[in-house]
N, C-alpha and C. Protein backbone atom coordinates (compact mmCIF):
# COMPACT_ATOMS: atom_id res chain seq x y z
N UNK A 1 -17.44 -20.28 -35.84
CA UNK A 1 -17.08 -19.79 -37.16
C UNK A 1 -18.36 -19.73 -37.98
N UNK A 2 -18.41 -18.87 -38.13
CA UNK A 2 -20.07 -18.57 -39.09
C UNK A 2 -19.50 -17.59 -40.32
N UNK A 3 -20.65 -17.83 -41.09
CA UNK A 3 -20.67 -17.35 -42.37
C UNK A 3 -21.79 -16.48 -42.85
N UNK A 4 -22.09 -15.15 -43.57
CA UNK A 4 -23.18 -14.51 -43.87
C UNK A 4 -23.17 -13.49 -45.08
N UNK A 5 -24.20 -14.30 -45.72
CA UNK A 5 -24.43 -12.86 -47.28
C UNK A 5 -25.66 -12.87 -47.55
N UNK A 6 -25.90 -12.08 -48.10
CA UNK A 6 -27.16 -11.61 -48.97
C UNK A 6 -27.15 -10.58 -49.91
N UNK A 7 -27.73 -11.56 -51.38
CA UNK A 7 -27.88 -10.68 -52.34
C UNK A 7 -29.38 -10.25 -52.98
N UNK A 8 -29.20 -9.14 -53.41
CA UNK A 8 -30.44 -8.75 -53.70
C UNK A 8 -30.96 -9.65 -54.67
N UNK A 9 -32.80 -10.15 -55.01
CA UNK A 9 -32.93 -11.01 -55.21
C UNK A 9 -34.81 -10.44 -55.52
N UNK A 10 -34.86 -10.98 -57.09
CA UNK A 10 -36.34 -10.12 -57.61
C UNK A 10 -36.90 -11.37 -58.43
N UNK A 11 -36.90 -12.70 -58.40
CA UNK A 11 -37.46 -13.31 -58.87
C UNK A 11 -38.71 -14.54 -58.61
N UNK A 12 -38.53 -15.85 -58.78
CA UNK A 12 -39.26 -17.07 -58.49
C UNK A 12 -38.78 -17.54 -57.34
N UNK A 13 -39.27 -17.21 -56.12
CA UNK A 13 -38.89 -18.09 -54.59
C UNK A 13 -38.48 -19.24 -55.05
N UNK A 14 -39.59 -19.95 -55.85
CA UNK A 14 -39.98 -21.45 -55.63
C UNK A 14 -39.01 -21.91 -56.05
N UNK A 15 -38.56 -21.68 -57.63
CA UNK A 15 -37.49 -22.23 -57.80
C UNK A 15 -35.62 -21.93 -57.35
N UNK A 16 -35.98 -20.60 -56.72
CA UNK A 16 -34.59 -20.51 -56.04
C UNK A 16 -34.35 -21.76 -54.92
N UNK A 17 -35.63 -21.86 -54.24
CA UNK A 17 -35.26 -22.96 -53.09
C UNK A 17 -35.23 -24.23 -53.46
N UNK A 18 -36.08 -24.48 -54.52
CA UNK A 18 -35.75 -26.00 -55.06
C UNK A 18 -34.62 -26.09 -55.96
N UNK A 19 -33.27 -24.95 -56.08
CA UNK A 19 -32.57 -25.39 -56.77
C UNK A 19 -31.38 -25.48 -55.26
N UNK A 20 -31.40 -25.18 -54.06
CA UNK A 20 -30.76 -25.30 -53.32
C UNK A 20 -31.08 -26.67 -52.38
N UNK A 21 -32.62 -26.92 -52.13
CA UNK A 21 -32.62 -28.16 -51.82
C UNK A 21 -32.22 -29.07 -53.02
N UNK A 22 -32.39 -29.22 -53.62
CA UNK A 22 -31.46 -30.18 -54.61
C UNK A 22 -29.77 -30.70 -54.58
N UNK A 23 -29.24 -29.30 -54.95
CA UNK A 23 -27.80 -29.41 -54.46
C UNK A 23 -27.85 -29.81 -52.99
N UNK A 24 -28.27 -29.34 -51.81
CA UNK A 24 -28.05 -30.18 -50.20
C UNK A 24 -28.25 -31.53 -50.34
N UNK A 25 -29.51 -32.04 -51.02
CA UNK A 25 -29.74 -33.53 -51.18
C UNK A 25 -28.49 -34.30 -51.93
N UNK A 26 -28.55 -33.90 -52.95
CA UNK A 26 -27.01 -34.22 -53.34
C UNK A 26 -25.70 -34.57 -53.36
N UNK A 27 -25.63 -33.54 -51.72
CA UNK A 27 -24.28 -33.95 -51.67
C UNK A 27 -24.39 -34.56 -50.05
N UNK A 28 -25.32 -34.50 -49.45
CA UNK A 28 -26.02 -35.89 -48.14
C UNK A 28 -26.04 -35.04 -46.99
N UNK A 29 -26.52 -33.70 -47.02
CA UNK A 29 -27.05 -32.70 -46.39
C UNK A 29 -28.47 -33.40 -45.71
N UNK A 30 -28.82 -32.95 -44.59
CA UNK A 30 -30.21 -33.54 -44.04
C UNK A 30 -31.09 -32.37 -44.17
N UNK A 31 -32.15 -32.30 -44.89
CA UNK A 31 -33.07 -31.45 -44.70
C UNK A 31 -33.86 -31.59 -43.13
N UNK A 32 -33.64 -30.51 -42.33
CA UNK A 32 -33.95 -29.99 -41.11
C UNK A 32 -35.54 -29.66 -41.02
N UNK A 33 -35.60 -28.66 -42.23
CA UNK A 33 -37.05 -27.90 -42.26
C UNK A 33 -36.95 -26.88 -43.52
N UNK A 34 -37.94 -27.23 -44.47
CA UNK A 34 -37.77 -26.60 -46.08
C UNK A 34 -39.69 -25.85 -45.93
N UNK A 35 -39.58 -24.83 -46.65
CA UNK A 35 -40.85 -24.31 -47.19
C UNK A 35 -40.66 -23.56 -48.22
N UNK A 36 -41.33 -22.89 -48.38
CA UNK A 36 -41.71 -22.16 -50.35
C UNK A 36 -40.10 -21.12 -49.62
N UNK A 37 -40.10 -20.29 -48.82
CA UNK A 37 -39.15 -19.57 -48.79
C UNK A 37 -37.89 -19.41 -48.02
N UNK A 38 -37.53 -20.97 -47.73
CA UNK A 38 -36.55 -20.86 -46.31
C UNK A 38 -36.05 -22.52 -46.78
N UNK A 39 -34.80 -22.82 -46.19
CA UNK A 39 -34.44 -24.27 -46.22
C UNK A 39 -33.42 -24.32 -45.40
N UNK A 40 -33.33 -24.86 -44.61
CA UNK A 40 -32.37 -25.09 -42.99
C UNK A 40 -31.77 -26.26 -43.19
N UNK A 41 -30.24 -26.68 -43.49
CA UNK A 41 -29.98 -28.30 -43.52
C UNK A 41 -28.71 -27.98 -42.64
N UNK A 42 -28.45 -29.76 -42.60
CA UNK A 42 -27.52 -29.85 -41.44
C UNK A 42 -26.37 -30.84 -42.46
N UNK A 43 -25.30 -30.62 -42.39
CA UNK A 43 -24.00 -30.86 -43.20
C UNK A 43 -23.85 -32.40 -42.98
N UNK A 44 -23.34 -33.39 -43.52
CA UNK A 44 -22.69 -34.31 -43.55
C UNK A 44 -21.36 -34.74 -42.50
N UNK A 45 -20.83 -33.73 -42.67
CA UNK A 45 -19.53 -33.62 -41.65
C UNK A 45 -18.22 -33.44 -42.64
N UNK A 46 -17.28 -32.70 -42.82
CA UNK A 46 -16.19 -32.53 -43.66
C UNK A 46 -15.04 -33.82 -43.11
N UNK A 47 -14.81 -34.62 -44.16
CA UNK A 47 -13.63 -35.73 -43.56
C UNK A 47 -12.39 -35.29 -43.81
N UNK A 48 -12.17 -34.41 -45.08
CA UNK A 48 -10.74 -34.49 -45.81
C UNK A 48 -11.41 -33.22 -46.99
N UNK A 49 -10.17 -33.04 -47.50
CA UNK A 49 -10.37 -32.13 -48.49
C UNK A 49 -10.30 -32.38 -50.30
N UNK A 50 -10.59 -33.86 -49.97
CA UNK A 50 -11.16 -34.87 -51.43
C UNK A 50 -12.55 -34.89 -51.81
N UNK A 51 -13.23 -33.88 -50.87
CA UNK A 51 -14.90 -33.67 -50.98
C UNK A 51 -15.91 -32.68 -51.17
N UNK A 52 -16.57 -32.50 -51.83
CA UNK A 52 -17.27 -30.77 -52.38
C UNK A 52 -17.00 -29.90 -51.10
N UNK A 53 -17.00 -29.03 -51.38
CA UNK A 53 -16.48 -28.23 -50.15
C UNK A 53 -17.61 -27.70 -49.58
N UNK A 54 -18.49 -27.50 -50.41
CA UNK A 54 -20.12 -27.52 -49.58
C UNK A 54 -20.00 -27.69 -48.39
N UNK A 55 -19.32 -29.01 -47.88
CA UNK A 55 -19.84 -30.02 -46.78
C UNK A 55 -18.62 -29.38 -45.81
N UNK A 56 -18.10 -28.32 -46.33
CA UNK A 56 -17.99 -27.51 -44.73
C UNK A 56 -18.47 -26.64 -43.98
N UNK A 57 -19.51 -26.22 -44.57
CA UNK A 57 -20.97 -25.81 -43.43
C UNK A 57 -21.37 -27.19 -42.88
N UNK A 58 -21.38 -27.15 -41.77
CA UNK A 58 -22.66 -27.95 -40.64
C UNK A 58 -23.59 -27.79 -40.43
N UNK A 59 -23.64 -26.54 -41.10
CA UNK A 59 -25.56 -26.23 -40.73
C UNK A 59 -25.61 -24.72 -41.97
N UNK A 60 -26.52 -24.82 -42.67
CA UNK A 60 -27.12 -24.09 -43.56
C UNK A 60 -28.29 -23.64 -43.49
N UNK A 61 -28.52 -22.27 -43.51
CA UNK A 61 -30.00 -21.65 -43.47
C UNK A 61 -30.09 -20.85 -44.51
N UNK A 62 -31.08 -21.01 -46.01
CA UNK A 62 -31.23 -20.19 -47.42
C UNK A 62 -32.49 -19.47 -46.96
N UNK A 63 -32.63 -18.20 -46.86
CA UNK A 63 -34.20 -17.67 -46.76
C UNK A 63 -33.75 -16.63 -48.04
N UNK A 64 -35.31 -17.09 -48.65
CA UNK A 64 -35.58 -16.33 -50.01
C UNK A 64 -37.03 -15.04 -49.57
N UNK A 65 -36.88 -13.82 -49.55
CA UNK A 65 -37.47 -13.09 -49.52
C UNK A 65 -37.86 -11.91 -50.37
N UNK A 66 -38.87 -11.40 -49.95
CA UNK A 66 -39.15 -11.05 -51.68
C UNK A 66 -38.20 -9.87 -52.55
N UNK A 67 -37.33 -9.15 -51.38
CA UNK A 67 -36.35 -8.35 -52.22
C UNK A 67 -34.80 -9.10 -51.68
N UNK A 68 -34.97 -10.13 -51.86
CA UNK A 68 -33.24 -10.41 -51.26
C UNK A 68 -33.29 -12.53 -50.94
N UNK A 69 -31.82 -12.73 -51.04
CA UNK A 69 -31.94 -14.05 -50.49
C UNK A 69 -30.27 -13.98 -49.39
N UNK A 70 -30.92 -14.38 -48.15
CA UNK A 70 -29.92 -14.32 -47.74
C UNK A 70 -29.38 -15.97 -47.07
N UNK A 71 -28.24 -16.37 -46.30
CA UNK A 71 -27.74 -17.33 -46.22
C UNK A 71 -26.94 -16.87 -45.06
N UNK A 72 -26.92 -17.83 -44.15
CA UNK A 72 -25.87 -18.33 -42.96
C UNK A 72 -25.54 -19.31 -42.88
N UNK A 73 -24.32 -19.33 -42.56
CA UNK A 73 -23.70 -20.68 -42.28
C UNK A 73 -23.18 -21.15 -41.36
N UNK A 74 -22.90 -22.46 -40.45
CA UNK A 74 -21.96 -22.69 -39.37
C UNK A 74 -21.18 -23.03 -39.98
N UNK A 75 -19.43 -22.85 -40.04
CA UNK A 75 -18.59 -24.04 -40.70
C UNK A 75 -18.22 -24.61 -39.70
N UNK A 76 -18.74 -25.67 -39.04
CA UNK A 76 -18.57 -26.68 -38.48
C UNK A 76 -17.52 -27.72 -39.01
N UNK A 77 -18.03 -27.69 -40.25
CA UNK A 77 -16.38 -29.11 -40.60
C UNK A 77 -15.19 -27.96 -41.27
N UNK A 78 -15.02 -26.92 -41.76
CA UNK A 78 -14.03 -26.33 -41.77
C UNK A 78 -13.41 -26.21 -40.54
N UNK A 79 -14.09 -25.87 -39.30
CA UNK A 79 -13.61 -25.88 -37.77
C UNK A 79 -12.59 -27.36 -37.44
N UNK A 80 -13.44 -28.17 -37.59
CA UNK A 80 -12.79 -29.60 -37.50
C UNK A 80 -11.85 -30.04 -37.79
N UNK A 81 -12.04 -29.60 -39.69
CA UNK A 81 -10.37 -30.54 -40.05
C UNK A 81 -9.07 -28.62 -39.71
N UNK A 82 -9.68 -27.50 -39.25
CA UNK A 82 -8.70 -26.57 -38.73
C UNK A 82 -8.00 -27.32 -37.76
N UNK A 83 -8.95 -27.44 -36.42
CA UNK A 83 -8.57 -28.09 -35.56
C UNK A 83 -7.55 -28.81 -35.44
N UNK A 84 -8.12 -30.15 -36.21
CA UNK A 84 -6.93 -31.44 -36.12
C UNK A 84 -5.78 -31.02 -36.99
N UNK A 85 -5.99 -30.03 -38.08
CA UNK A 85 -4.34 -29.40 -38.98
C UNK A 85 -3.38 -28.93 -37.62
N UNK A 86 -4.27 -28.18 -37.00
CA UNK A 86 -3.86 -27.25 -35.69
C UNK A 86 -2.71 -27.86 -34.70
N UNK A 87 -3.93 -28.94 -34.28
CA UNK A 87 -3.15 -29.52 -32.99
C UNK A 87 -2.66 -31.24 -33.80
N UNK A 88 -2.79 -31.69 -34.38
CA UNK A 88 -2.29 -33.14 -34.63
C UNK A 88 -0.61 -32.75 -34.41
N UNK A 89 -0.19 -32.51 -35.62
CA UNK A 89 1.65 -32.37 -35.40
C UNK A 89 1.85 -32.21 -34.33
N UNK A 90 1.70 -30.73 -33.34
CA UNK A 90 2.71 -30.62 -32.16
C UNK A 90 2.07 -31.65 -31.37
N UNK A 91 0.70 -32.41 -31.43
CA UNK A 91 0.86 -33.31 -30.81
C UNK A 91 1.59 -34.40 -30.53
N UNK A 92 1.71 -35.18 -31.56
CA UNK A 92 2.39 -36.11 -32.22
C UNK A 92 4.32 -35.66 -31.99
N UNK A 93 4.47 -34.99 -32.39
CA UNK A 93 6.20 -34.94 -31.71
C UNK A 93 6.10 -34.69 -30.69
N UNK A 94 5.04 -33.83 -29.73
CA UNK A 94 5.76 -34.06 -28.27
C UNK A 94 5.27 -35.68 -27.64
N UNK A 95 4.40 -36.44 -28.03
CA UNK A 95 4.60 -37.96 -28.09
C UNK A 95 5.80 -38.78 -28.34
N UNK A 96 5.94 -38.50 -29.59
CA UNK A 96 7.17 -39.12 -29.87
C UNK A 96 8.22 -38.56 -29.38
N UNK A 97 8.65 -37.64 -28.84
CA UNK A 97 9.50 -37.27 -28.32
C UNK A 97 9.95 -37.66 -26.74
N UNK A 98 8.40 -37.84 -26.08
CA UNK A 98 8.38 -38.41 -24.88
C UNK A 98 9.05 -39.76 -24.76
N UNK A 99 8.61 -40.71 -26.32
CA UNK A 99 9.18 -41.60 -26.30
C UNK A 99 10.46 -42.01 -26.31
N UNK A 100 10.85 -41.04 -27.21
CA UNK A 100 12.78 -40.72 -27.33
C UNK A 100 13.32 -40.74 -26.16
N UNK A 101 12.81 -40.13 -25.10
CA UNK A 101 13.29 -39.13 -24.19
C UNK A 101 13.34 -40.31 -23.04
N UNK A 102 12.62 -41.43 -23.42
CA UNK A 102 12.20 -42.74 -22.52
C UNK A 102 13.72 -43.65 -22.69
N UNK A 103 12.96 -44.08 -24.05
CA UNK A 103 14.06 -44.93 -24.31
C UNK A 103 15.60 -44.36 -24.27
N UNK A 104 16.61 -45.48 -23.99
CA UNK A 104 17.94 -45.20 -23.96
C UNK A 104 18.14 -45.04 -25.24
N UNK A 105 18.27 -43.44 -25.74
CA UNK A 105 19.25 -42.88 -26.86
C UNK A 105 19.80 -41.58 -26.52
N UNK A 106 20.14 -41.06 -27.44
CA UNK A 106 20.80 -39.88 -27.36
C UNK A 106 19.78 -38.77 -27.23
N UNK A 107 20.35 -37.82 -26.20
CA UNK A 107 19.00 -36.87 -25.58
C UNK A 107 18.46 -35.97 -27.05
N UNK A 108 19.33 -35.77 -28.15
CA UNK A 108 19.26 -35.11 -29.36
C UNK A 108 17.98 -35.88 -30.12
N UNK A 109 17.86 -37.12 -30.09
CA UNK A 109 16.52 -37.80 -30.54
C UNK A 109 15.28 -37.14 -30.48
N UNK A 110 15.29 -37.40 -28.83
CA UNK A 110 14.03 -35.93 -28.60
C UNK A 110 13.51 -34.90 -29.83
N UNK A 111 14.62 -34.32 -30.03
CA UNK A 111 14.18 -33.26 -31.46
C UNK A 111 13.97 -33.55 -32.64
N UNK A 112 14.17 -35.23 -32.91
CA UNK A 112 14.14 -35.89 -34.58
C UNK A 112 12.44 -35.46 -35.01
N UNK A 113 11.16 -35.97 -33.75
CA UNK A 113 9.76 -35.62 -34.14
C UNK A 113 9.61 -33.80 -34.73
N UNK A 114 10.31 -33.50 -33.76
CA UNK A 114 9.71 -32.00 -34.37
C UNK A 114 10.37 -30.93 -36.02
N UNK A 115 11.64 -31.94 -35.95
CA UNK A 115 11.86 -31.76 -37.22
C UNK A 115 11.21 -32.13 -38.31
N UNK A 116 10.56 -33.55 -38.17
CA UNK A 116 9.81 -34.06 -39.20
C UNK A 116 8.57 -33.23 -38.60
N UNK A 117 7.56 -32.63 -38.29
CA UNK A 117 6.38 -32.06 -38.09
C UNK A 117 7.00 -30.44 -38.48
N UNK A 118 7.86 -29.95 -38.51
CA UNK A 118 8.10 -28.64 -38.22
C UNK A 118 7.70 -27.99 -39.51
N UNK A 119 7.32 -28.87 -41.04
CA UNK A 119 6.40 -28.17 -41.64
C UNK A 119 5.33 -27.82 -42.05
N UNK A 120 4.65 -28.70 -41.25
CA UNK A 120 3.19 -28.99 -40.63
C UNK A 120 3.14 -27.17 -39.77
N UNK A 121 4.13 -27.05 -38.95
CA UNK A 121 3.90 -25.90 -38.32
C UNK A 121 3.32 -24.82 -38.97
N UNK A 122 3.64 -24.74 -40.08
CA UNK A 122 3.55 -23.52 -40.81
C UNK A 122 2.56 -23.93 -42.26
N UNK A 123 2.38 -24.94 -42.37
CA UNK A 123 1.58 -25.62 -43.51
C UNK A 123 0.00 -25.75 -43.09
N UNK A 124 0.32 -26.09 -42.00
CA UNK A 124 -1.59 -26.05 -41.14
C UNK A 124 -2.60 -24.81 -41.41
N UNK A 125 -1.69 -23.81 -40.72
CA UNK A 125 -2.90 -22.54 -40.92
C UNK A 125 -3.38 -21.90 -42.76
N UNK A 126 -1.97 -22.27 -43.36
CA UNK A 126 -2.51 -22.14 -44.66
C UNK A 126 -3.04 -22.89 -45.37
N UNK A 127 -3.33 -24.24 -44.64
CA UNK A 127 -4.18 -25.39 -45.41
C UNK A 127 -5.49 -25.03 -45.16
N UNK A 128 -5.79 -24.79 -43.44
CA UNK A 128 -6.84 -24.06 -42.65
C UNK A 128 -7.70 -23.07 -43.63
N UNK A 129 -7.15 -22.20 -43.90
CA UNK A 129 -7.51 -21.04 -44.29
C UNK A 129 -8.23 -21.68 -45.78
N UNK A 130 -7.09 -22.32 -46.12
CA UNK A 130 -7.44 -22.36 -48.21
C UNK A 130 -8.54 -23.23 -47.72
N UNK A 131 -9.48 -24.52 -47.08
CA UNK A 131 -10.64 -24.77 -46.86
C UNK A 131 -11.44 -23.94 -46.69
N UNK A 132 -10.86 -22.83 -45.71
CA UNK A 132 -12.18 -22.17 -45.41
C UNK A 132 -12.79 -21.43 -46.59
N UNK A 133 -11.88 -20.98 -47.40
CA UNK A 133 -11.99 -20.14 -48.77
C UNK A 133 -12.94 -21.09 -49.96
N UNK A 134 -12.04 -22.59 -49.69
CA UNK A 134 -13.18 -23.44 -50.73
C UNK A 134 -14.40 -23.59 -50.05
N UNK A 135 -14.77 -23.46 -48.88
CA UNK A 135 -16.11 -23.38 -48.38
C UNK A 135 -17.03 -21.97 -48.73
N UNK A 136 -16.52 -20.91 -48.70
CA UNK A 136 -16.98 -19.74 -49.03
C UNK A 136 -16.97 -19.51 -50.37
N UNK A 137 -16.39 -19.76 -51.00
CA UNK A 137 -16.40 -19.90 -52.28
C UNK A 137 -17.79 -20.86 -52.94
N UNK A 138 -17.87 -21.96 -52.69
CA UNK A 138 -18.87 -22.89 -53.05
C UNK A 138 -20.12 -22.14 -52.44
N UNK A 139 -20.21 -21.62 -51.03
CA UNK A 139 -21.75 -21.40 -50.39
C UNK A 139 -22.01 -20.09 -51.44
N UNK A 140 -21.02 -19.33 -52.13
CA UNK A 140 -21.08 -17.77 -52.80
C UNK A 140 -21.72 -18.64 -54.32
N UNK A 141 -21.07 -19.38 -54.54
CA UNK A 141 -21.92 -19.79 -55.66
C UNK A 141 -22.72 -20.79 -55.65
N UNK A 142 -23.39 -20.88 -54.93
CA UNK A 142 -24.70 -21.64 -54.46
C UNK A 142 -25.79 -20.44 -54.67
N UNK A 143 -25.57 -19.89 -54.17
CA UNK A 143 -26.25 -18.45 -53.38
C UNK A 143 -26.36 -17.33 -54.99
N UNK A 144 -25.12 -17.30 -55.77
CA UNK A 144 -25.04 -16.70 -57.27
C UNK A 144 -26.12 -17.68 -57.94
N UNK A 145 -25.85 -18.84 -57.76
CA UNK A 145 -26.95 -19.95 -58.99
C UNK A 145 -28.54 -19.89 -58.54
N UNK A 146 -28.60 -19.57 -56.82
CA UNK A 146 -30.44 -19.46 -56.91
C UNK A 146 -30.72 -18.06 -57.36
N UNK A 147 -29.85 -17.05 -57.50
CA UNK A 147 -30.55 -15.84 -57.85
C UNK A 147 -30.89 -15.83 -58.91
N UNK A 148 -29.65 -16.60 -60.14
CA UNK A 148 -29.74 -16.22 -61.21
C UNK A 148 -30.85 -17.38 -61.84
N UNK A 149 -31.08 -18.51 -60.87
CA UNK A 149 -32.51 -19.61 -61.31
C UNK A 149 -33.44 -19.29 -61.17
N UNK A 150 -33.75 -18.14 -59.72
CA UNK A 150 -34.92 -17.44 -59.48
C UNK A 150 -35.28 -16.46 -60.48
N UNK A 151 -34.06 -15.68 -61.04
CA UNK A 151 -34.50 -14.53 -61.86
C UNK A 151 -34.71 -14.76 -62.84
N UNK A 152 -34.20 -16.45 -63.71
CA UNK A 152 -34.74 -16.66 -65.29
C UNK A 152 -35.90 -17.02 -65.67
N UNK A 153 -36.85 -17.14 -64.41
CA UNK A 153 -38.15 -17.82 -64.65
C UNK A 153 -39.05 -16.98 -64.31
């Protein structure tokens, strides 16, 4: 899952990139490799969706050039907590269901897990998605704030 923009871009390198290494330091991004026109960091890891959403890129690359700044991204922790939205529930009831299905009860038990998960079914991909949006959203205005820091100076 990758990410990519570039906007046109006519001002101060220096301070476009020192206003993006700043925000990475910030929020516990590892600077990889920074110079006057480039800054490569590597994400924190996304736990939950109680946290700047920044930190669902895993890996960030800002290159500031002299007509443009462009940006890629891995979303590595948007991937992650997709993932576990993805597969946790149907995991989890066909577990518990195995268990039902063990113990002496009624064979109808079996189906009690997937009722309780069954709105997880349909709640996942749109939880999925609305991260990925607060991730793109935040890297778009990351990317809006160095142009417009580069261009006031």
């Amino acid at each position: 899952m990758e990410y990519r923009k570039t906007l046109p871009f006519d001002g101060d390198r220096q301070r476009a990139v020192d206003l993006a290494r700043s925000v990475f330091i910030n929020n516990n991004f590892k600077i990889e490799s920074a110079d006057q026109a480039e800054v490569l960091v590597r994400g924190p890891g996304m736990q939950g969706t109680r946290q700047n959403p920044l930190v669902g890129a895993s890996r960030v690359r800002l290159r500031v050039e002299a007509a443009s700044i462009e940006l890629s991204a891995e979303l590595g922790g948007v991937r992650r907590i997709r993932n576990f939205l993805l597969l946790f529930p149907p995991a989890l009831a066909s577990l518990l269901s195995l268990v039902f299905l063990i113990l002496p009860m009624q064979p109808f038990a079996a189906a009690i897990p997937w009722l309780a998960v069954s709105p997880w079914l349909f709640l996942s991909p749109l939880m999925a998605r609305w991260i990925r949006s607060r991730t793109i959203a935040a890297l778009d205005t990351l990317l809006h704030n160095m142009k417009l820091t580069g261009e006031m100076g």
